[in-house]
Protein backbone atom coordinates (compact mmCIF):
# COMPACT_ATOMS: atom_id res chain seq x y z
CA UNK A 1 7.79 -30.88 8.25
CA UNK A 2 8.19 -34.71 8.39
CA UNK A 3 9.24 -36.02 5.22
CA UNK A 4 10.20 -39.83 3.42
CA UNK A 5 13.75 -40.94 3.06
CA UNK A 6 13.37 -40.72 -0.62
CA UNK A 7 12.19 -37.05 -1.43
CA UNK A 8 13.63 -35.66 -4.69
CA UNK A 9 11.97 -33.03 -6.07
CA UNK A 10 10.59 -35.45 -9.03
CA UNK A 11 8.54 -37.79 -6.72
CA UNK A 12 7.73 -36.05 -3.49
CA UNK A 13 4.10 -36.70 -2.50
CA UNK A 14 2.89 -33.68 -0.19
CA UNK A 15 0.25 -34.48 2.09
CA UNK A 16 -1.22 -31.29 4.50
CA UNK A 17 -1.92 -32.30 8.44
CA UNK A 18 -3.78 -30.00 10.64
CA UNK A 19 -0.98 -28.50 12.72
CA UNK A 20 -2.20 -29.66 15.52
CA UNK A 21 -1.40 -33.30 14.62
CA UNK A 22 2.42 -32.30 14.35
CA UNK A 23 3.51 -34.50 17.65
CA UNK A 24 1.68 -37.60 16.54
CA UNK A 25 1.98 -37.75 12.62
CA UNK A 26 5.78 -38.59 13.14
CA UNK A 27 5.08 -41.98 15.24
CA UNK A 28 2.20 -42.69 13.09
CA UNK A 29 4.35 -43.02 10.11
CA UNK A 30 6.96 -44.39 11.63
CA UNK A 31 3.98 -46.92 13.05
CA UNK A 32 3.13 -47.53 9.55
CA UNK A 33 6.92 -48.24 8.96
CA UNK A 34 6.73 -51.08 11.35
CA UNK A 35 3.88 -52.10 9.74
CA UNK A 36 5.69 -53.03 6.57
CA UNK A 37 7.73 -55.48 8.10
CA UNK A 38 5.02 -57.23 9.83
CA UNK A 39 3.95 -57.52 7.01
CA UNK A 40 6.42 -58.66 5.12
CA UNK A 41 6.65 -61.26 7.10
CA UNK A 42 3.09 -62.38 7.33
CA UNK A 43 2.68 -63.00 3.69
CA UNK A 44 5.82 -64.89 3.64
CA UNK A 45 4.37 -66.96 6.55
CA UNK A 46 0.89 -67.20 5.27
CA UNK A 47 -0.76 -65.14 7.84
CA UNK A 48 -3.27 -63.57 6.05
CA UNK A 49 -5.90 -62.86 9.00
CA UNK A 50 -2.85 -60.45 10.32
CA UNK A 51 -2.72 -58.64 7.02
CA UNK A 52 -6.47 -58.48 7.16
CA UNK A 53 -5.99 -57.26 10.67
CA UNK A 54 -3.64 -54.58 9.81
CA UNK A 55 -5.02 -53.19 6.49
CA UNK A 56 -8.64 -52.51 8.58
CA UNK A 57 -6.48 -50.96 11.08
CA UNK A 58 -4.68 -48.68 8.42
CA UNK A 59 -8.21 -48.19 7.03
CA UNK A 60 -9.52 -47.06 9.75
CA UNK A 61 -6.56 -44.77 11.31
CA UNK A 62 -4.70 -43.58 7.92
CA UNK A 63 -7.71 -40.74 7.16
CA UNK A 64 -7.79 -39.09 10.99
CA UNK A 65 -4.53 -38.42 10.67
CA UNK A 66 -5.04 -36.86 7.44
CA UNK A 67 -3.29 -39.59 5.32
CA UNK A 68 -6.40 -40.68 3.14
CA UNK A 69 -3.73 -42.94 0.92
CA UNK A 70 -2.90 -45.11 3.72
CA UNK A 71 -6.84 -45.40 4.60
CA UNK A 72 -7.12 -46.73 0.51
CA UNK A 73 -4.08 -48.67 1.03
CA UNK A 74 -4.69 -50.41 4.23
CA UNK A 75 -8.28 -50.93 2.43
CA UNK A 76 -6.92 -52.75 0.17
CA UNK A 77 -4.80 -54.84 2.17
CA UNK A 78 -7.60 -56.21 3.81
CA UNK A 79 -10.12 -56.41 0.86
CA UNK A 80 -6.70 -58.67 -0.80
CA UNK A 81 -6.22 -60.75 2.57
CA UNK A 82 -9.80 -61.34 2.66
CA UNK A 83 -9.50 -63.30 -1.21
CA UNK A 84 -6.48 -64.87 -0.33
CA UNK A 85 -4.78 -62.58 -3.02
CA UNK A 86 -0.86 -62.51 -2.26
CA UNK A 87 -0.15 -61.09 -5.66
CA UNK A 88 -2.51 -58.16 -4.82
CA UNK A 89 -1.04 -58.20 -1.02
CA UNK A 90 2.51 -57.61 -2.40
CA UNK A 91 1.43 -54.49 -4.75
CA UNK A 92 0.04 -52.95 -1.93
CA UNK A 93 2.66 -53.23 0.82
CA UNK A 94 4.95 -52.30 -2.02
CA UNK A 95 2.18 -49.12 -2.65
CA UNK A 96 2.49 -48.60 1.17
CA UNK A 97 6.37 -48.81 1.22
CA UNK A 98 6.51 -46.60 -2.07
CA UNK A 99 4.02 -43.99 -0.42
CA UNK A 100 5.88 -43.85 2.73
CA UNK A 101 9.65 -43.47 1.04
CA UNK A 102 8.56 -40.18 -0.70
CA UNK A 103 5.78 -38.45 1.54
CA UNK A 104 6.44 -35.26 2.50
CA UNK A 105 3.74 -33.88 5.36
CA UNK A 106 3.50 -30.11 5.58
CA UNK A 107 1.17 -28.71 8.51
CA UNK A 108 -0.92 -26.28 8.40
């Protein structure tokens, strides 16, 4: 079981990977961890074709790995980065960094 720094009972979000996927899922969160603070610091630099770049990657990657909130979430990202909309950018890394603080993955 892989599980977010911030797991009380009250707020865990349980997501259930195909055991098989128990060697990667670890790196791809902590991937998506990384993520956050590129992209922190692209909207505080004005990069917004890297956030674009990054949210199609989440979209893309976030559902193989059975993580079908990241796919919506990265989806976002780059629908927001696309409009130029850094209020929208900032709910969704905060979304992203929310989701990732209080996942818990179970495999099955």
């Amino acid at each position: 079981m892989t599980t977010g720094p911030n797991r009380n009972a009250d707020n865990i979000i349980t997501v259930r990977v195909d055991q098989g996927l128990e060697e990667i899922v670890p790196g791809f969160l902590e991937n998506r961890r990384r993520d956050v603070q590129i992209l922190e610091a692209a909207l505080q630099n004005s990069n917004l074709a890297q956030i674009e770049i990054i949210g199609h990657r989440m979209r893309g990657d976030g559902g193989g790995y059975g993580f079908d909130a990241i796919s919506m979430i990265g989806a976002a990202l780059e629908q927001a980065a696309a409009r130029e909309d850094r209020s929208a950018i900032r709910r969704h890394v905060d979304e992203l960094i929310d989701f990732l603080a209080r996942v818990t993955v179970v495999y099955q």
